[in-house]
Protein backbone atom coordinates (compact mmCIF):
# COMPACT_ATOMS: atom_id res chain seq x y z
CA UNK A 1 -65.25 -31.43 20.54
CA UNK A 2 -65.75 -30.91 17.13
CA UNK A 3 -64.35 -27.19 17.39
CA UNK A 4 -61.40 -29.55 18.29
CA UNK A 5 -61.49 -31.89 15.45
CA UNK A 6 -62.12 -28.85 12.75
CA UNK A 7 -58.96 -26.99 14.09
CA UNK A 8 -56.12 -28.91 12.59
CA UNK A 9 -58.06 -29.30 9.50
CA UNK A 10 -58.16 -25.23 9.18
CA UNK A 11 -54.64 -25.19 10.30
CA UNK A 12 -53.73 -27.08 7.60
CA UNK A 13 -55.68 -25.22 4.83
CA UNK A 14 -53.88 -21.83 6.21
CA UNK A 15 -50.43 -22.83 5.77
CA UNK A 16 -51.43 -24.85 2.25
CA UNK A 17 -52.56 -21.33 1.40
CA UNK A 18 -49.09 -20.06 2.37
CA UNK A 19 -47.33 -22.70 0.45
CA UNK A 20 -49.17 -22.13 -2.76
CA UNK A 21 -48.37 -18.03 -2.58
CA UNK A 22 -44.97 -17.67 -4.41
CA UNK A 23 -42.05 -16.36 -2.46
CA UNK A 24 -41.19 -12.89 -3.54
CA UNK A 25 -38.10 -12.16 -4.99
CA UNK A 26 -36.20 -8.84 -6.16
CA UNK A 27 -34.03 -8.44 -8.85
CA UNK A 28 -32.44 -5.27 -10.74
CA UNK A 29 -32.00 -3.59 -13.85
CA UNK A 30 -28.85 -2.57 -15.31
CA UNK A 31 -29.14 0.54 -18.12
CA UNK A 32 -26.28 1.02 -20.74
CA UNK A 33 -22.43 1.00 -19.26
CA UNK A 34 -20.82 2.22 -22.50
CA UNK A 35 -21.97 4.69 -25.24
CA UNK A 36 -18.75 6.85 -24.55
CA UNK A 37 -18.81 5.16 -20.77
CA UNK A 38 -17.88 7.77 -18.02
CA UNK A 39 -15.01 6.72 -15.68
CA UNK A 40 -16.35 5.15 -12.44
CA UNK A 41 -19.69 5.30 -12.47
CA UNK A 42 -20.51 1.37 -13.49
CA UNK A 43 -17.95 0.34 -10.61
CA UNK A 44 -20.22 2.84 -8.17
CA UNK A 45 -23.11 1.33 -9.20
CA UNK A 46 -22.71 -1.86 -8.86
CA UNK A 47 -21.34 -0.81 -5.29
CA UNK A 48 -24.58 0.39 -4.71
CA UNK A 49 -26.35 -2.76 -6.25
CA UNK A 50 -24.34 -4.91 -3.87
CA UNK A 51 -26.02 -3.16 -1.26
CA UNK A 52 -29.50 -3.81 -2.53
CA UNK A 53 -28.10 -7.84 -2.51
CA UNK A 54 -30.95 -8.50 -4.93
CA UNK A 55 -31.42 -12.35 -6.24
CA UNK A 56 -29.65 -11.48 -9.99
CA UNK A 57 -29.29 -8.84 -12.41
CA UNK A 58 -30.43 -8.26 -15.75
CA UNK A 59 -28.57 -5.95 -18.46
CA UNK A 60 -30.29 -3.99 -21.17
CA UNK A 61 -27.14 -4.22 -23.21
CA UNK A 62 -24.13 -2.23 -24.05
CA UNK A 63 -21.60 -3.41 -21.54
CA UNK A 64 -18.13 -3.29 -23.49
CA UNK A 65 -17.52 -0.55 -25.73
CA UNK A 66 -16.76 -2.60 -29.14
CA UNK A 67 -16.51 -1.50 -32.56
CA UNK A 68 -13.33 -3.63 -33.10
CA UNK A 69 -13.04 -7.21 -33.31
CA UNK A 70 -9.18 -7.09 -32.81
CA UNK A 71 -10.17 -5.98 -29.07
CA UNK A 72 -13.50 -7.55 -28.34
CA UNK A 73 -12.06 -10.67 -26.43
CA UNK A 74 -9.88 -8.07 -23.76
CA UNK A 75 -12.78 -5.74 -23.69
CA UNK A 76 -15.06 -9.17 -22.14
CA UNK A 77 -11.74 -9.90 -20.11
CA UNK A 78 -11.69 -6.54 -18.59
CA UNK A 79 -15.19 -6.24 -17.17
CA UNK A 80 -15.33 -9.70 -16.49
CA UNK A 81 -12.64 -8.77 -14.46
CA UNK A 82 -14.25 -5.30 -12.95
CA UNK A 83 -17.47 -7.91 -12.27
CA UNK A 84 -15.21 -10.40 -9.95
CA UNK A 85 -16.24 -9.15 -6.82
CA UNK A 86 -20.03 -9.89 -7.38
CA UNK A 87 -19.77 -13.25 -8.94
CA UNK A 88 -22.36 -14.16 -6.45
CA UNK A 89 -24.84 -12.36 -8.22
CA UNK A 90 -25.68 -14.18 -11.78
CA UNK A 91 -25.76 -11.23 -14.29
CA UNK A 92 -28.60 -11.92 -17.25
CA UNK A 93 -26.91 -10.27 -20.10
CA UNK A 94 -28.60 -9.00 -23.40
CA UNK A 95 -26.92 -7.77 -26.39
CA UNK A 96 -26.56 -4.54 -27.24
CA UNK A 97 -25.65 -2.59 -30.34
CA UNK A 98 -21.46 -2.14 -29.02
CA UNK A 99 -21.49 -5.71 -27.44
CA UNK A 100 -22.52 -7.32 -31.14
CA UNK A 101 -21.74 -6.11 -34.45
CA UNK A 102 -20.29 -8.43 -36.63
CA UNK A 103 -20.10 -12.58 -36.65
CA UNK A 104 -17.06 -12.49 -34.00
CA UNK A 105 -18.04 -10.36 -31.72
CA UNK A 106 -21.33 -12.28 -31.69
CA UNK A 107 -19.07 -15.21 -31.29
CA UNK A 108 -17.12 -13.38 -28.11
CA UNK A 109 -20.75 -11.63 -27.02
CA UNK A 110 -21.72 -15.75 -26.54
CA UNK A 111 -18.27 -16.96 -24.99
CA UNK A 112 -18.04 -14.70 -22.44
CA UNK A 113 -21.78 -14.09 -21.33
CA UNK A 114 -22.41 -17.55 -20.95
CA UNK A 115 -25.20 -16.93 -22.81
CA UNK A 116 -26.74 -17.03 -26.29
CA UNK A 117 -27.72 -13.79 -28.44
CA UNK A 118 -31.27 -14.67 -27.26
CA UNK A 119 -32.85 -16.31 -25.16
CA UNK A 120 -35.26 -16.91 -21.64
CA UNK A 121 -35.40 -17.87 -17.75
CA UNK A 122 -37.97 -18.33 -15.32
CA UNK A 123 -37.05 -17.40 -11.77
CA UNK A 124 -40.03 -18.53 -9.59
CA UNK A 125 -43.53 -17.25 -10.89
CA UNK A 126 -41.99 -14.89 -13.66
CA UNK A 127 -40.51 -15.29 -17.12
CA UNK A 128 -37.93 -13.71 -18.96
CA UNK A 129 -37.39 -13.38 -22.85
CA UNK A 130 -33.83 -11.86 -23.78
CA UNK A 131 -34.44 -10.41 -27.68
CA UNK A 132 -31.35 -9.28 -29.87
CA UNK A 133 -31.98 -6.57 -31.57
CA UNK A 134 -28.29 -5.14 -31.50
CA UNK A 135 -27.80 -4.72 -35.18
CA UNK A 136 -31.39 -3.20 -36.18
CA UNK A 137 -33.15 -0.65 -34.99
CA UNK A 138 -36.29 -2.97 -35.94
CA UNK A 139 -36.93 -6.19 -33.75
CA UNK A 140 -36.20 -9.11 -36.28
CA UNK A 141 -39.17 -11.03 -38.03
CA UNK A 142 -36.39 -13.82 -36.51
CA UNK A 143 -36.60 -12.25 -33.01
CA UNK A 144 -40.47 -11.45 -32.85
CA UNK A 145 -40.50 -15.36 -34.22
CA UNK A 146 -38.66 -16.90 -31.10
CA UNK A 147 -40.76 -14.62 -28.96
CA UNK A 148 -43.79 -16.27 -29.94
CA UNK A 149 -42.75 -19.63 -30.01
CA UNK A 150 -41.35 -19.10 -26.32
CA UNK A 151 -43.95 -17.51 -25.12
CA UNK A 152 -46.66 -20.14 -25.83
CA UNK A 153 -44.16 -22.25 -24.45
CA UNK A 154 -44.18 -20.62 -20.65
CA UNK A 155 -48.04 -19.33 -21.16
CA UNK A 156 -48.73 -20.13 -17.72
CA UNK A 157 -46.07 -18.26 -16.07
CA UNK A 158 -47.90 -15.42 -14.44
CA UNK A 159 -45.59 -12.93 -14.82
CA UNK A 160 -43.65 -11.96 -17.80
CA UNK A 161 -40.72 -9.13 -19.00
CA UNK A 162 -39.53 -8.69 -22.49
CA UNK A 163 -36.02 -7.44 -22.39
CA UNK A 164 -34.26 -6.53 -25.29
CA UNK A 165 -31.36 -3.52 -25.72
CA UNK A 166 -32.99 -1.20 -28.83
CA UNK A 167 -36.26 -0.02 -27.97
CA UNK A 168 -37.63 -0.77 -30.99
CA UNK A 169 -41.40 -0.15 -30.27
CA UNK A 170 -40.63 3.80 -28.96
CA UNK A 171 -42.37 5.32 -31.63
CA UNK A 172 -45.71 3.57 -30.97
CA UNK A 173 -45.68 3.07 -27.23
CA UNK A 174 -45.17 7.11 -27.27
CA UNK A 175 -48.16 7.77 -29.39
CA UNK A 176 -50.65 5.46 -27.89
CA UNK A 177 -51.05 2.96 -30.51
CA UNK A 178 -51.52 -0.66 -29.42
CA UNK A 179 -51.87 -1.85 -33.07
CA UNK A 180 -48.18 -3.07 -33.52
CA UNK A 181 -47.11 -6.47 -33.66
CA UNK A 182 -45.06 -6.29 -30.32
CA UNK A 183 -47.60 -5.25 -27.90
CA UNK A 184 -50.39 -7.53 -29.76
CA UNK A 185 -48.11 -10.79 -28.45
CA UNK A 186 -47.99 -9.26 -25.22
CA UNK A 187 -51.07 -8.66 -24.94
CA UNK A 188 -52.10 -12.20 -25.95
CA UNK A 189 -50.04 -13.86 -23.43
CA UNK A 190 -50.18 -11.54 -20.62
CA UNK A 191 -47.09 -9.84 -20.80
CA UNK A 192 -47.20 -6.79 -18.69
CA UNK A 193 -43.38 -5.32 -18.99
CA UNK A 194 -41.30 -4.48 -22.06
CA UNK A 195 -37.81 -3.23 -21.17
CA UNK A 196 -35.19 -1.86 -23.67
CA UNK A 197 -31.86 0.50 -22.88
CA UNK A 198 -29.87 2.23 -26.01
CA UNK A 199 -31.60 5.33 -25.45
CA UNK A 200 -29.57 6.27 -21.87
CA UNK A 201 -32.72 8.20 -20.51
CA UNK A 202 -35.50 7.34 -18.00
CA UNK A 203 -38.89 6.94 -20.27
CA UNK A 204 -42.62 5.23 -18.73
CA UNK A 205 -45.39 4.37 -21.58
CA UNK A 206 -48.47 2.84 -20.17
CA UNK A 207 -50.11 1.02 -23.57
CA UNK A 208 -53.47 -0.98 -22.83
CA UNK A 209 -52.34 -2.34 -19.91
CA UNK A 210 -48.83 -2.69 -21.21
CA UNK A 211 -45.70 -0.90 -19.20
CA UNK A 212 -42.71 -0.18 -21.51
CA UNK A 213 -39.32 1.12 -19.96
CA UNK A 214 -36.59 3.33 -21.55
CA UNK A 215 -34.00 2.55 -18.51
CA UNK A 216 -31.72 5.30 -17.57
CA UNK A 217 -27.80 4.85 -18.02
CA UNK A 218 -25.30 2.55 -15.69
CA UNK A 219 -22.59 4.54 -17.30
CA UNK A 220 -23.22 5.68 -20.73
CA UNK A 221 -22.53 9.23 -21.19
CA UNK A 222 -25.87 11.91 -20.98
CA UNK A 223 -26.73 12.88 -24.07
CA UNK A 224 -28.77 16.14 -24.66
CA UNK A 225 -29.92 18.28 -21.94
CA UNK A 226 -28.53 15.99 -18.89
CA UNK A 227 -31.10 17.21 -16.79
CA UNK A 228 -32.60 14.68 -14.12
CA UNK A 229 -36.35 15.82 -14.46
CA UNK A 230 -35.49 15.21 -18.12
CA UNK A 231 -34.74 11.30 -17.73
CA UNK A 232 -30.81 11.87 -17.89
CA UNK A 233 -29.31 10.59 -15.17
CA UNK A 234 -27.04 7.31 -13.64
CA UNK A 235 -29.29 5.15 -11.70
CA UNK A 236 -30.13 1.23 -11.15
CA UNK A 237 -33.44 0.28 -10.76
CA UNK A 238 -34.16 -2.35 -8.10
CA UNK A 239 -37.42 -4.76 -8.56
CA UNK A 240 -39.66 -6.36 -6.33
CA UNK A 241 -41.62 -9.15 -7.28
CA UNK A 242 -44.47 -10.71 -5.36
CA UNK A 243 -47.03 -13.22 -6.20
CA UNK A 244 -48.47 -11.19 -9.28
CA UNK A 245 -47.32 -7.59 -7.65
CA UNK A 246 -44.56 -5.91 -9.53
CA UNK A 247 -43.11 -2.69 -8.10
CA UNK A 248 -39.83 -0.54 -8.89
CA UNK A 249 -37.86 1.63 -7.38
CA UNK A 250 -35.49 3.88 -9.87
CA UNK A 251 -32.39 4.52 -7.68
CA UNK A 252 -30.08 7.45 -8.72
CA UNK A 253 -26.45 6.82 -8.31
CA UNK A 254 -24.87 8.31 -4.96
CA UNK A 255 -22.43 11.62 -5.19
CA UNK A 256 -20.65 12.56 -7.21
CA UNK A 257 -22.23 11.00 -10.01
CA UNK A 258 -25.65 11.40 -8.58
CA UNK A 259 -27.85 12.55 -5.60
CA UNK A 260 -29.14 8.99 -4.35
CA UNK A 261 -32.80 10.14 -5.63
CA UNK A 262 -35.24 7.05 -5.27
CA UNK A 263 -38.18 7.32 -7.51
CA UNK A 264 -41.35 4.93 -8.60
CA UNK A 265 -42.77 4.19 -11.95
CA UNK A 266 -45.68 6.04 -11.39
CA UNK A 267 -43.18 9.18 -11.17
CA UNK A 268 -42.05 9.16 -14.91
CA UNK A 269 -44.09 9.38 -17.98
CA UNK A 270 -43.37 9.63 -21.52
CA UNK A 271 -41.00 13.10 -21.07
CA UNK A 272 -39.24 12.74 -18.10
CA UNK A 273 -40.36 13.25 -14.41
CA UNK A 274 -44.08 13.76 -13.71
CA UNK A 275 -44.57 17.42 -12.19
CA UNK A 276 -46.02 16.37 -9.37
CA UNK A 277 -44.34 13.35 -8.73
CA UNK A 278 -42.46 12.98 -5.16
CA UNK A 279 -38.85 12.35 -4.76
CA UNK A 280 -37.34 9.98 -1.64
């Protein structure tokens, strides 16, 4: 009898459980387009993000060429345009150095985009903070400024990205040093990923608990060697987020701008591939 009564109760408990775990979610990153873009390989990856259907998509920056304000409004036009086909998929832009450098393309960066030069979202559990740092190498006192302020606004989010397009913190994340203004806010609100483009090559710094991400290019030319083990390659990288579990999968593009490698985090380090690191 009572084994009766007590079973409804623990039913109950079980699926409260479930309710109260949050639903997990993927998204992807989107490196550089343009840096000297090279013909067809954003169009063939976003093919191959469509395939992925992930729940949105965030850029790192750099998705018009620029440099000209007589030409900035087509330039949106145009890969608005190019975009059409996935306008199911809400793309999280962030400014980078060729979408924003002067008053009117800032102006035409915000038109277009839908979005302003900085800003945040939270999609379930996590939080985002979009930083614009496209006209200084530096992150703005401005920037770092409305970072704070938003993040003690979403505190209790669990999980939380920093995305801006200049990596501005390379130089520190690569040498170890956790005494930098950046990773000191992170650290203070639990910030566990920092994500920047500009660079065009595949970089992993592990700082005091803190993951930062050069992201490899959508479609900005390969500067240097161009080798893959390197960093230099065309890729997406698809996200999976679950409860507090973050994973990623780096996802070369397919032939012939690629060879449809698949790679994990734990596969890259602060020069390229790790050695030993194994390749899907």
């Amino acid at each position: 009898m009572l084994r009766k009564i007590l079973l409804p109760f623990v039913a109950a408990i079980v699926l409260l459980s479930y309710a109260a775990e949050p639903a997990g979610f993927r998204f992807v990153i989107l490196g550089d387009r343009t840096g000297e873009a090279v013909q067809g390989v954003y169009r063939e990856i976003w093919r191959e993000v469509d395939r992925d259907r992930p729940d949105f998509v965030v850029t790192v920056g750099d998705t018009i060429q620029g440099g000209d304000d007589r030409t900035v409004d087509a330039e949106w036009r145009k890969i608005l345009q190019m975009l059409a086909p996935y306008r199911r998929y809400r793309i999280f832009f962030t400014p980078g150095n060729h979408d924003v450098w002067s008053e009117a393309s800032a102006r035409a960066y915000e038109k277009y985009t839908r979005h302003p030069l900085h800003y945040s979202f939270d999609y379930r559990q996590t939080h985002f903070t979009i930083l614009d740092n496209s006209r200084s190498d530096r992150l703005p006192d401005s920037e770092f400024a409305y970072l704070q302020k938003d993040l003690e606004q979403h505190k209790s989010q669990p999980v939380k990205f920093i995305v801006s397009h200049r990596p501005s913190w390379i130089l520190n994340a690569a040498l170890g040093n956790p005494n930098f203004p950046l990773h000191q806010l992170a650290k203070r609100y639990g910030v566990k990923y920092v994500i920047a483009g500009h660079i065009h090559q595949m970089l992993h710094f592990e700082v005091d608990g803190v993951t930062y991400l050069s992201m490899p290019s959508a479609g900005g030319h390969l500067r240097l060697e161009k080798q893959y083990d390197k960093g230099w390659f065309f890729a997406h990288t698809l996200v999976s987020v679950s409860g507090d579990s973050v994973s990623f999968e780096i996802k070369e593009a397919a032939p012939p701008y690629g060879q449809s490698r698949v790679t994990q985090l734990a596969d890259w380090g602060v020069a390229g591939r790790n050695v030993y690191s194994r390749i899907q």
